[in-house]
N, C-alpha and C. Protein backbone atom coordinates (compact mmCIF):
# COMPACT_ATOMS: atom_id res chain seq x y z
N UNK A 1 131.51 72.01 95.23
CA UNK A 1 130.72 73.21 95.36
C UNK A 1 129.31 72.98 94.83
N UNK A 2 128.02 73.11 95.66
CA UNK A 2 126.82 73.14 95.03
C UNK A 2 126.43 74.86 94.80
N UNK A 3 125.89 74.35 93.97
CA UNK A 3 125.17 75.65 93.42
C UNK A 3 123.46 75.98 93.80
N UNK A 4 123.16 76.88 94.33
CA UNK A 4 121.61 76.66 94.81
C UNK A 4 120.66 77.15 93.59
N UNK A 5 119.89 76.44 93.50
CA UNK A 5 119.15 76.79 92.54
C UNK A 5 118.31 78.11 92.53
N UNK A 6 118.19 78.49 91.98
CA UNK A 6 116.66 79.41 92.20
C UNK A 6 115.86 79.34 91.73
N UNK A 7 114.09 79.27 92.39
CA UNK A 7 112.65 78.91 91.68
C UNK A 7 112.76 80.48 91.03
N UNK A 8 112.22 80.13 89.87
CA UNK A 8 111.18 81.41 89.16
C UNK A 8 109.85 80.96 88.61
N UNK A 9 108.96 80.69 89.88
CA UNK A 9 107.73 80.23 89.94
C UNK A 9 107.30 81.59 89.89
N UNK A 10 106.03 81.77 88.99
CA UNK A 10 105.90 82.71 88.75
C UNK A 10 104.61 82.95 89.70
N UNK A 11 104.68 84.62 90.16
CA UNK A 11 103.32 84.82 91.20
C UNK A 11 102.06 85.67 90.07
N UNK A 12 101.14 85.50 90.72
CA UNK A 12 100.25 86.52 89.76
C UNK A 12 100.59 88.01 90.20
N UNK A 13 100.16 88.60 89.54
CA UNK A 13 100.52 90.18 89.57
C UNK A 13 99.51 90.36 90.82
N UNK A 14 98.24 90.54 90.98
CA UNK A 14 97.19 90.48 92.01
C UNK A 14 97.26 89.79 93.03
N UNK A 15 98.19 89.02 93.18
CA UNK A 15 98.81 88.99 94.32
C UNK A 15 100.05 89.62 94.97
N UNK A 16 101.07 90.26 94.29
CA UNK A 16 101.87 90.76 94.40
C UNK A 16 101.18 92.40 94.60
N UNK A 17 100.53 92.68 94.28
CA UNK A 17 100.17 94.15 94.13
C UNK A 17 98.78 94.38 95.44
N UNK A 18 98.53 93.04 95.87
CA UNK A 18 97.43 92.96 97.31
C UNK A 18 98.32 93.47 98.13
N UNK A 19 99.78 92.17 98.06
CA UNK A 19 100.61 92.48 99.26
C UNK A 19 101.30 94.18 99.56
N UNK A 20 101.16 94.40 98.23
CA UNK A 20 101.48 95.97 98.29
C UNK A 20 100.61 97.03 99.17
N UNK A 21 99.56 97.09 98.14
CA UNK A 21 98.34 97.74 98.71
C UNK A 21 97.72 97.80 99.95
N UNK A 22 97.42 96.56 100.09
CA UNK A 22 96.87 95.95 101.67
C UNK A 22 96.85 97.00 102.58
N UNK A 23 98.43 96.98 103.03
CA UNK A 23 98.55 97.91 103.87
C UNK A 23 98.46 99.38 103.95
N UNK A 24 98.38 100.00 102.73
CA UNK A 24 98.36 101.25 102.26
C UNK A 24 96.91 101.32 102.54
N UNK A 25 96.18 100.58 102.15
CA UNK A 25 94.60 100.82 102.03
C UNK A 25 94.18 100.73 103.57
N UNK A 26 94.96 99.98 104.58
CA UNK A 26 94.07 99.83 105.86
C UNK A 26 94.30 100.79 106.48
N UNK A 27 95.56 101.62 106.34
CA UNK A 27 95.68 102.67 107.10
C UNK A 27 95.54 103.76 106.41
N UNK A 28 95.02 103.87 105.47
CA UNK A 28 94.36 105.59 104.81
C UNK A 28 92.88 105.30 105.08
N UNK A 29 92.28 104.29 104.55
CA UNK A 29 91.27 103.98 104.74
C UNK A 29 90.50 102.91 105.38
N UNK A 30 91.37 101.92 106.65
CA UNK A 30 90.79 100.86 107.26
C UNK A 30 90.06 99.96 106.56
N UNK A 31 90.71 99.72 104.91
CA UNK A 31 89.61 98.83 104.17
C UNK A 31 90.75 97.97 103.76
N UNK A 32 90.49 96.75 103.52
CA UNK A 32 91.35 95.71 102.91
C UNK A 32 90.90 95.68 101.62
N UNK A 33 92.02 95.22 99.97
CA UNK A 33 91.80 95.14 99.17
C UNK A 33 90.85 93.67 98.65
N UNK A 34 91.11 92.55 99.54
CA UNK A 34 90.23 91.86 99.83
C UNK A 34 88.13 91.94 99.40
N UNK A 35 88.31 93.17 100.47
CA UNK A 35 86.98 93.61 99.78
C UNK A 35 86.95 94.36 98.96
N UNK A 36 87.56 94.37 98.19
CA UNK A 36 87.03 95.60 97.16
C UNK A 36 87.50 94.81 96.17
N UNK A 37 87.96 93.80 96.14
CA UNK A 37 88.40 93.17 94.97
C UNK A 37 87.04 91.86 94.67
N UNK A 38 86.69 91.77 96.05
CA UNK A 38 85.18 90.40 96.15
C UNK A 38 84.20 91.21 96.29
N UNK A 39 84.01 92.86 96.34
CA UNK A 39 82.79 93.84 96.44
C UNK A 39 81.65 93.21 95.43
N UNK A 40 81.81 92.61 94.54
CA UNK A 40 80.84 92.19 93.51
C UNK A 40 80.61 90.83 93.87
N UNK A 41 80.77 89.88 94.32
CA UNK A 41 80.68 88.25 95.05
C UNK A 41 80.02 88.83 96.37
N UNK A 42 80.21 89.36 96.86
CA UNK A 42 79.34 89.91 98.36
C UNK A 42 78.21 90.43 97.97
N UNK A 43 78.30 91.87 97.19
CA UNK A 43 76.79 92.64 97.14
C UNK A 43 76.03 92.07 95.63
N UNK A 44 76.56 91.52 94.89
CA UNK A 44 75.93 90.89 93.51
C UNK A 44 76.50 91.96 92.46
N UNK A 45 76.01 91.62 91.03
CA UNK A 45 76.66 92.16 90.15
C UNK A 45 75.72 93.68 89.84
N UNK A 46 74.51 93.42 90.06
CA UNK A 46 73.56 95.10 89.96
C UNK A 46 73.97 95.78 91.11
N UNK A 47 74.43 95.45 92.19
CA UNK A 47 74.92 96.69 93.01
C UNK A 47 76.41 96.88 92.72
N UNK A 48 77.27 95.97 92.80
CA UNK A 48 78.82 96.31 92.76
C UNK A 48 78.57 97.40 90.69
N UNK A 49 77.99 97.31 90.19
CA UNK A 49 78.72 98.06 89.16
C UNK A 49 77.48 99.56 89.26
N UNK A 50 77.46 99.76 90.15
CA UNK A 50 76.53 101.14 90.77
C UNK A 50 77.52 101.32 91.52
N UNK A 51 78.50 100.79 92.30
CA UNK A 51 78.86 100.80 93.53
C UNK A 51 80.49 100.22 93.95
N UNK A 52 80.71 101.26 95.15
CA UNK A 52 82.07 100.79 95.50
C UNK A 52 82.22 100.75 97.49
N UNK A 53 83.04 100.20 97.51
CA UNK A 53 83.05 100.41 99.40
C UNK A 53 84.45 101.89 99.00
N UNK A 54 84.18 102.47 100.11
CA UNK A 54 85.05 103.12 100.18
C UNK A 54 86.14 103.82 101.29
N UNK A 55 85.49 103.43 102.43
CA UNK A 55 86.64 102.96 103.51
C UNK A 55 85.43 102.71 104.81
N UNK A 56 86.63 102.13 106.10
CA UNK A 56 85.80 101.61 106.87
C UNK A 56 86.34 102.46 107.89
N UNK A 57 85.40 103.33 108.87
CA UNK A 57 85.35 104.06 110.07
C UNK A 57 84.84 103.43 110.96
N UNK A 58 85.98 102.88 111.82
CA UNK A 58 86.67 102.13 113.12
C UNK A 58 86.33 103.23 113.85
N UNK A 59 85.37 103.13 115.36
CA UNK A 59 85.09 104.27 116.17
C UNK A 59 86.38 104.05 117.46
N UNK A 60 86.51 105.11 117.77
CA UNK A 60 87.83 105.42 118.57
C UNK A 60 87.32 104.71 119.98
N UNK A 61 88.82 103.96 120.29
CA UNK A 61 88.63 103.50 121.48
C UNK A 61 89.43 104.40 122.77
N UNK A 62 89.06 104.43 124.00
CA UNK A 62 90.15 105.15 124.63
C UNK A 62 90.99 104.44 125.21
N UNK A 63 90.36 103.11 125.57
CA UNK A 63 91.45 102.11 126.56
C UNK A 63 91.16 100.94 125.30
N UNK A 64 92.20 100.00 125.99
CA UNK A 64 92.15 98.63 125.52
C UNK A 64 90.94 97.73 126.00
N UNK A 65 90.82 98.02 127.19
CA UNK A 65 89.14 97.73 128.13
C UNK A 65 87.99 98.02 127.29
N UNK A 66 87.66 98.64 126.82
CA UNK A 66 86.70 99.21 125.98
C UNK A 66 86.10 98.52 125.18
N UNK A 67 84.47 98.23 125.20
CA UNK A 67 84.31 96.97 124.79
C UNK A 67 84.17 97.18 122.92
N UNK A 68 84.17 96.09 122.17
CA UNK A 68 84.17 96.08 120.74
C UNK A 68 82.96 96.87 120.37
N UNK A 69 83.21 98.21 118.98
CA UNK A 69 81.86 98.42 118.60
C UNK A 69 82.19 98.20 116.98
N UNK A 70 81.10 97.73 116.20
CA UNK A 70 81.27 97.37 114.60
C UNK A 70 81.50 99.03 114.37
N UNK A 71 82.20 99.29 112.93
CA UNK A 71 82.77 100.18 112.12
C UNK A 71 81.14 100.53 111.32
N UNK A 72 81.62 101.79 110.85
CA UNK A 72 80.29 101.97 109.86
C UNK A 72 81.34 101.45 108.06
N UNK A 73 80.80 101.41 107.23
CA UNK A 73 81.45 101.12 106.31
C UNK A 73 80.48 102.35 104.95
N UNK A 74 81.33 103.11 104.38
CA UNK A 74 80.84 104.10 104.05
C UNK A 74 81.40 103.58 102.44
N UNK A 75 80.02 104.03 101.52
CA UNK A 75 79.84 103.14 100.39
C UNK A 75 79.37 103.98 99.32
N UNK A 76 80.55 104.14 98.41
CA UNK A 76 80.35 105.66 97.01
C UNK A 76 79.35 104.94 96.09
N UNK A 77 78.43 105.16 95.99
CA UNK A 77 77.14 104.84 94.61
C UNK A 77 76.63 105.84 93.87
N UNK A 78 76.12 105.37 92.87
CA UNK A 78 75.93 106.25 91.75
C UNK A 78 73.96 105.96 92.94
N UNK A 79 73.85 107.45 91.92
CA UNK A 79 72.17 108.26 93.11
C UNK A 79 71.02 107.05 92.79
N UNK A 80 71.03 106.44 91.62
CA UNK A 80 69.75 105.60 91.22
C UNK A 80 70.20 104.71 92.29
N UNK A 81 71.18 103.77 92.63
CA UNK A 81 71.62 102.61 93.64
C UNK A 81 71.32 103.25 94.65
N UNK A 82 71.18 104.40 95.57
CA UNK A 82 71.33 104.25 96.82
C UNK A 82 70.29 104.21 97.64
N UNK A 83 68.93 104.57 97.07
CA UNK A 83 67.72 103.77 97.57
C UNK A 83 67.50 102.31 97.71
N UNK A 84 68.00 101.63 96.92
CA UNK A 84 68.29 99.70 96.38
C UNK A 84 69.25 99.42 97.79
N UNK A 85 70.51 100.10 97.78
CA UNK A 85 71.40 100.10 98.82
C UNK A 85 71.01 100.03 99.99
N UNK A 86 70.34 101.33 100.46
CA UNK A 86 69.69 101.48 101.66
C UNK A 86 68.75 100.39 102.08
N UNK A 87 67.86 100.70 101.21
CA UNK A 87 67.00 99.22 101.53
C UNK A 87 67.64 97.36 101.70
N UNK A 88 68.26 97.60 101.09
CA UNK A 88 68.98 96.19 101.48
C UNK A 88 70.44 95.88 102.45
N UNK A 89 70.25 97.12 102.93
CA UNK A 89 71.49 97.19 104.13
C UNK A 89 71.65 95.99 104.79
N UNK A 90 70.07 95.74 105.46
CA UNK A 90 70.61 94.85 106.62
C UNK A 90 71.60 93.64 105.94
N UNK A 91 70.81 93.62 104.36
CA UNK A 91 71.52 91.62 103.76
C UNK A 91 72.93 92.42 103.66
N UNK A 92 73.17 93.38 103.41
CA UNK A 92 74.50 93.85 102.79
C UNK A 92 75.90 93.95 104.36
N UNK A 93 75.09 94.09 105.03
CA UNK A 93 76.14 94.36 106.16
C UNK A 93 76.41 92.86 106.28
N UNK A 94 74.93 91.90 106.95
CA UNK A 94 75.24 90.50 106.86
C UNK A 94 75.97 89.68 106.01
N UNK A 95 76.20 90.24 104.64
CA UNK A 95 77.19 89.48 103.63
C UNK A 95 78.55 90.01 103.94
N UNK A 96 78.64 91.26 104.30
CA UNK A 96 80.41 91.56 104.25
C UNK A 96 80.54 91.08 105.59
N UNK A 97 80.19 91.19 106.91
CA UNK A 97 80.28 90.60 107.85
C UNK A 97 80.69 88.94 107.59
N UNK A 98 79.72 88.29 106.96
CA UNK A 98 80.16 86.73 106.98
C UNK A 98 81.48 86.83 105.73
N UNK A 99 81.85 87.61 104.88
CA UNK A 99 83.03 87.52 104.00
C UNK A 99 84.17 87.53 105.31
N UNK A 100 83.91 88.86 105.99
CA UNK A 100 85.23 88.66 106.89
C UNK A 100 85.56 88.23 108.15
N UNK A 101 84.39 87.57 108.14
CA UNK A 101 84.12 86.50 109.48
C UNK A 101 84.05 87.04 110.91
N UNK A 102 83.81 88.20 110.94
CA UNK A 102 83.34 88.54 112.05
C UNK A 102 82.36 89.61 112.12
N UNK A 103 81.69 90.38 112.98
CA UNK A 103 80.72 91.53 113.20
C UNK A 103 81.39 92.59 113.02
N UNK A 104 82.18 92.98 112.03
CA UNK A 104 82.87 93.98 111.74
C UNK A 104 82.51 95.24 111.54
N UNK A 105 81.03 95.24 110.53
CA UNK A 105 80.13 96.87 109.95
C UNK A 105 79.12 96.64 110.88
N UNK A 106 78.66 97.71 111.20
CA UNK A 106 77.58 97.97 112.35
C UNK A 106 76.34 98.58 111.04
N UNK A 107 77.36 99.00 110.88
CA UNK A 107 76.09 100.56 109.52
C UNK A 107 77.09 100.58 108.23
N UNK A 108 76.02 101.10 107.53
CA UNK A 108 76.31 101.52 106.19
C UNK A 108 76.02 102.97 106.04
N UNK A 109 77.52 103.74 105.18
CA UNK A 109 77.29 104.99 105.17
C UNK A 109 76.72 105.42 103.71
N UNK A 110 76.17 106.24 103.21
CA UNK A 110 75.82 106.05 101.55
C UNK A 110 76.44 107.60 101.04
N UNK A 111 77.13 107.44 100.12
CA UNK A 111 77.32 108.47 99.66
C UNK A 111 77.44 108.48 98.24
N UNK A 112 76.83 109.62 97.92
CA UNK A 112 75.99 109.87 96.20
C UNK A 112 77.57 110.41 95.44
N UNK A 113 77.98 109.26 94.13
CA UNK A 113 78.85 110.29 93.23
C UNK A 113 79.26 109.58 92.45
N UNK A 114 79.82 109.66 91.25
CA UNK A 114 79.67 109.04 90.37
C UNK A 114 81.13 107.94 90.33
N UNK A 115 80.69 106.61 89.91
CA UNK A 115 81.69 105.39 90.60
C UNK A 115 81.89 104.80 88.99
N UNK A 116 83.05 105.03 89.05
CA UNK A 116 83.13 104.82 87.55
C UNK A 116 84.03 102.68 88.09
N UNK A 117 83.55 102.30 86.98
CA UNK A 117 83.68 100.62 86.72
C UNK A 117 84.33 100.14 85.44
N UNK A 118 85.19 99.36 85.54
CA UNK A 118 85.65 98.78 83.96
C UNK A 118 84.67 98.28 83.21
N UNK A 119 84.05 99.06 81.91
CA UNK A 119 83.38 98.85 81.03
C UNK A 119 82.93 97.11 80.58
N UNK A 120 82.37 96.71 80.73
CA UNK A 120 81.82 95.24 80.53
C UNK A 120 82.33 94.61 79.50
N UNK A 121 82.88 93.61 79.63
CA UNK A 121 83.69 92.96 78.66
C UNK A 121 82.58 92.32 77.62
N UNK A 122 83.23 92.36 75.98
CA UNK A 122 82.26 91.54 74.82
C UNK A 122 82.70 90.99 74.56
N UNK A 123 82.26 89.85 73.98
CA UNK A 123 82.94 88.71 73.58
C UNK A 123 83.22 89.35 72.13
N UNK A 124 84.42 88.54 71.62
CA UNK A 124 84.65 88.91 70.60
C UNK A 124 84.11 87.98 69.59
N UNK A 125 84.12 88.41 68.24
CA UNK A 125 83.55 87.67 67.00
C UNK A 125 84.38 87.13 66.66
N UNK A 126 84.13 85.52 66.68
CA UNK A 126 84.47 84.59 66.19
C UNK A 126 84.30 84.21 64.84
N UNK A 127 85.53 83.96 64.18
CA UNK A 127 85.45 83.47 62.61
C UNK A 127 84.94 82.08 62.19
N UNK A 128 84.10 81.85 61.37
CA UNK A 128 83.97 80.44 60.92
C UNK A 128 85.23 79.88 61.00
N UNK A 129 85.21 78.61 61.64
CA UNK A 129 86.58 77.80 60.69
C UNK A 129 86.34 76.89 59.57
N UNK A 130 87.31 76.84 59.44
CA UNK A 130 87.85 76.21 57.56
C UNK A 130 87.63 74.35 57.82
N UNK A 131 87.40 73.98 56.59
CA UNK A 131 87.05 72.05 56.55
C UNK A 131 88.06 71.81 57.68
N UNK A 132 89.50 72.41 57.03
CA UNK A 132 90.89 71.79 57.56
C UNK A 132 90.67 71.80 59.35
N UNK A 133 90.37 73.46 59.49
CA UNK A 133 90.73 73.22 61.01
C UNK A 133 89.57 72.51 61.87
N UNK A 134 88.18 72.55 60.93
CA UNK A 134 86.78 71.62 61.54
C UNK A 134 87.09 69.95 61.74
N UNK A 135 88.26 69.49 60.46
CA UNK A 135 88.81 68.23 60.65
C UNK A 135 89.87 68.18 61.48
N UNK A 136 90.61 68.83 61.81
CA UNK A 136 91.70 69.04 62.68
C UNK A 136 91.13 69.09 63.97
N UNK A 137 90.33 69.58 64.31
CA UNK A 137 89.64 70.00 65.64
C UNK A 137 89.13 68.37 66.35
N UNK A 138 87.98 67.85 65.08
CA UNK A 138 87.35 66.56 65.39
C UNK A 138 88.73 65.56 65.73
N UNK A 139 89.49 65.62 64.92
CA UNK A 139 90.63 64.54 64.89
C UNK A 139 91.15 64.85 66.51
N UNK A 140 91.23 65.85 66.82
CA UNK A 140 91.88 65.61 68.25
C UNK A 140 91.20 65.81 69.57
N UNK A 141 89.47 65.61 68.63
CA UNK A 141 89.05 65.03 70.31
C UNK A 141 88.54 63.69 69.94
N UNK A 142 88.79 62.66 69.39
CA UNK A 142 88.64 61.63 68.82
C UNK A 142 88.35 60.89 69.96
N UNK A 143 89.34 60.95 70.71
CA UNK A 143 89.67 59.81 72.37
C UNK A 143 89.33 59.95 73.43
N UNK A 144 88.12 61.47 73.50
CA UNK A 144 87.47 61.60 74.65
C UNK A 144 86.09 61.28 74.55
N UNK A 145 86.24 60.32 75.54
CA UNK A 145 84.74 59.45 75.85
C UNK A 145 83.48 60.71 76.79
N UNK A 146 84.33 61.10 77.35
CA UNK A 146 82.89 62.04 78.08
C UNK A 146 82.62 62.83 77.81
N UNK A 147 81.24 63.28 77.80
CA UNK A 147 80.30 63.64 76.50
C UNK A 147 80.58 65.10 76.74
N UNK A 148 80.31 65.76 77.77
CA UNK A 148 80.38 66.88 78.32
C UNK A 148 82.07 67.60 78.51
N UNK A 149 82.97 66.54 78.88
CA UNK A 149 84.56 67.61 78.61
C UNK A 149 84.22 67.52 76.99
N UNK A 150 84.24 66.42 76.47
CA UNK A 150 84.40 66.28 74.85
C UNK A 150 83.65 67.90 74.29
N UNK A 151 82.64 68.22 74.86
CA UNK A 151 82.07 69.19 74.26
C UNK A 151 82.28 71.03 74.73
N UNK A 152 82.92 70.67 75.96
CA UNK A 152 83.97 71.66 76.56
C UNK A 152 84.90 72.20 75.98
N UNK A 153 85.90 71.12 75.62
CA UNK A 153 87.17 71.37 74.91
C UNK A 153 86.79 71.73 73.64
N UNK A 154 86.09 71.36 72.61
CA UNK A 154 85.37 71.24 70.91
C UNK A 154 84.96 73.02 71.40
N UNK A 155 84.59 73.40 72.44
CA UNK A 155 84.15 75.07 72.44
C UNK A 155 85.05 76.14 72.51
N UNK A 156 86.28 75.53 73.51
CA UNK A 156 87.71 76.16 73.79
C UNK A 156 88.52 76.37 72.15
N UNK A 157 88.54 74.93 71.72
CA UNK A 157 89.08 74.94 70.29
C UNK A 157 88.79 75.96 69.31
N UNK A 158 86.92 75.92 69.19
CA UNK A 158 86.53 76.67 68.15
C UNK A 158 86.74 78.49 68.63
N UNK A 159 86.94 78.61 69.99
CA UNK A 159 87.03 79.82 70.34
C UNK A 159 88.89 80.04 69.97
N UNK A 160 89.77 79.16 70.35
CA UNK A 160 91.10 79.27 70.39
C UNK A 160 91.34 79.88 68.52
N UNK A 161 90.87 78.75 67.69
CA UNK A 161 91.20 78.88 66.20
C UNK A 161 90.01 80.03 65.70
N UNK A 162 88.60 80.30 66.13
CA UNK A 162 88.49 81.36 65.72
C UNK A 162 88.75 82.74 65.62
N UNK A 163 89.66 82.53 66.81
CA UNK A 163 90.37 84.48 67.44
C UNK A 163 91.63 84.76 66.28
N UNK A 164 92.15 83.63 65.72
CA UNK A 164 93.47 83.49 65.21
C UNK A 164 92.94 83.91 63.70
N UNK A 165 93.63 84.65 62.79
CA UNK A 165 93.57 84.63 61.43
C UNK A 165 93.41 86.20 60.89
């Protein structure tokens, strides 16, 4: 008798929760989580934290014949962004267009209201470390010759042992 094994390779949660969503999001709102998860890699970091996409209006076809027209893509910003927005439409359509590889947004819709964003992460304060763990640290990058991981890892360390205590 064999016994089959089973993987418990573990998935990320954000991927498990795309495959969820995905579909919920294209058909309430014709938007993939895709973009709204890369909204800040497409429009940059001063518009995505003004700013959100907020669904995409697909114009009605009557036949299958009917030739392709781009969607408008209608976009919640806080009121200072949507002059910045407007004005930079054309790069903004051209960037989500080349994200999803085809002529997808025709227009941008703008709408004023307040887009709330996860608060900006701080780094946290790091503790001096002690002789012990400054000698402990050196001792175990002893054997790396390249100058630049060597000084990579020596930053990971002092960040790893300063969070601790």
């Amino acid at each position: 008798m064999t016994e089959k094994r089973r993987s418990y390779n573990a998935k990320p949660v954000s991927d498990l929760s795309g495959e969820i969503l995905d579909p919920v999001l294209r058909k309430r709102a014709g938007i993939s989580v895709g973009l709204v998860q890369s909204w800040e890699e497409i429009v940059g970091v001063k518009v995505a934290l003004q700013s959100r996409p907020e669904k995409i209006l697909w114009p009605r076809r009557m036949h299958e014949d009917d030739p392709f027209q781009p969607a408008t893509l209608v976009i919640a910003c806080e009121a200072r962004a949507a002059m910045h927005i407007q004005h930079e439409a054309g790069e903004i359509i051209g960037r989500i267009n080349s994200y999803l590889g085809f002529p997808a947004i025709g227009r941008l819709r703008i709408v004023q209201k307040p887009v709330r964003n996860a608060p900006a992460k701080t780094k946290p304060v790091l503790r001096p470390l002690s002789a012990a763990e400054e000698a402990g640290l050196d001792r175990q990058l002893t054997g790396i010759e390249e100058e630049s991981l060597r000084q990579s890892l020596e930053a990971l360390g002092r960040s790893v042992l300063g969070r601790r205590g």
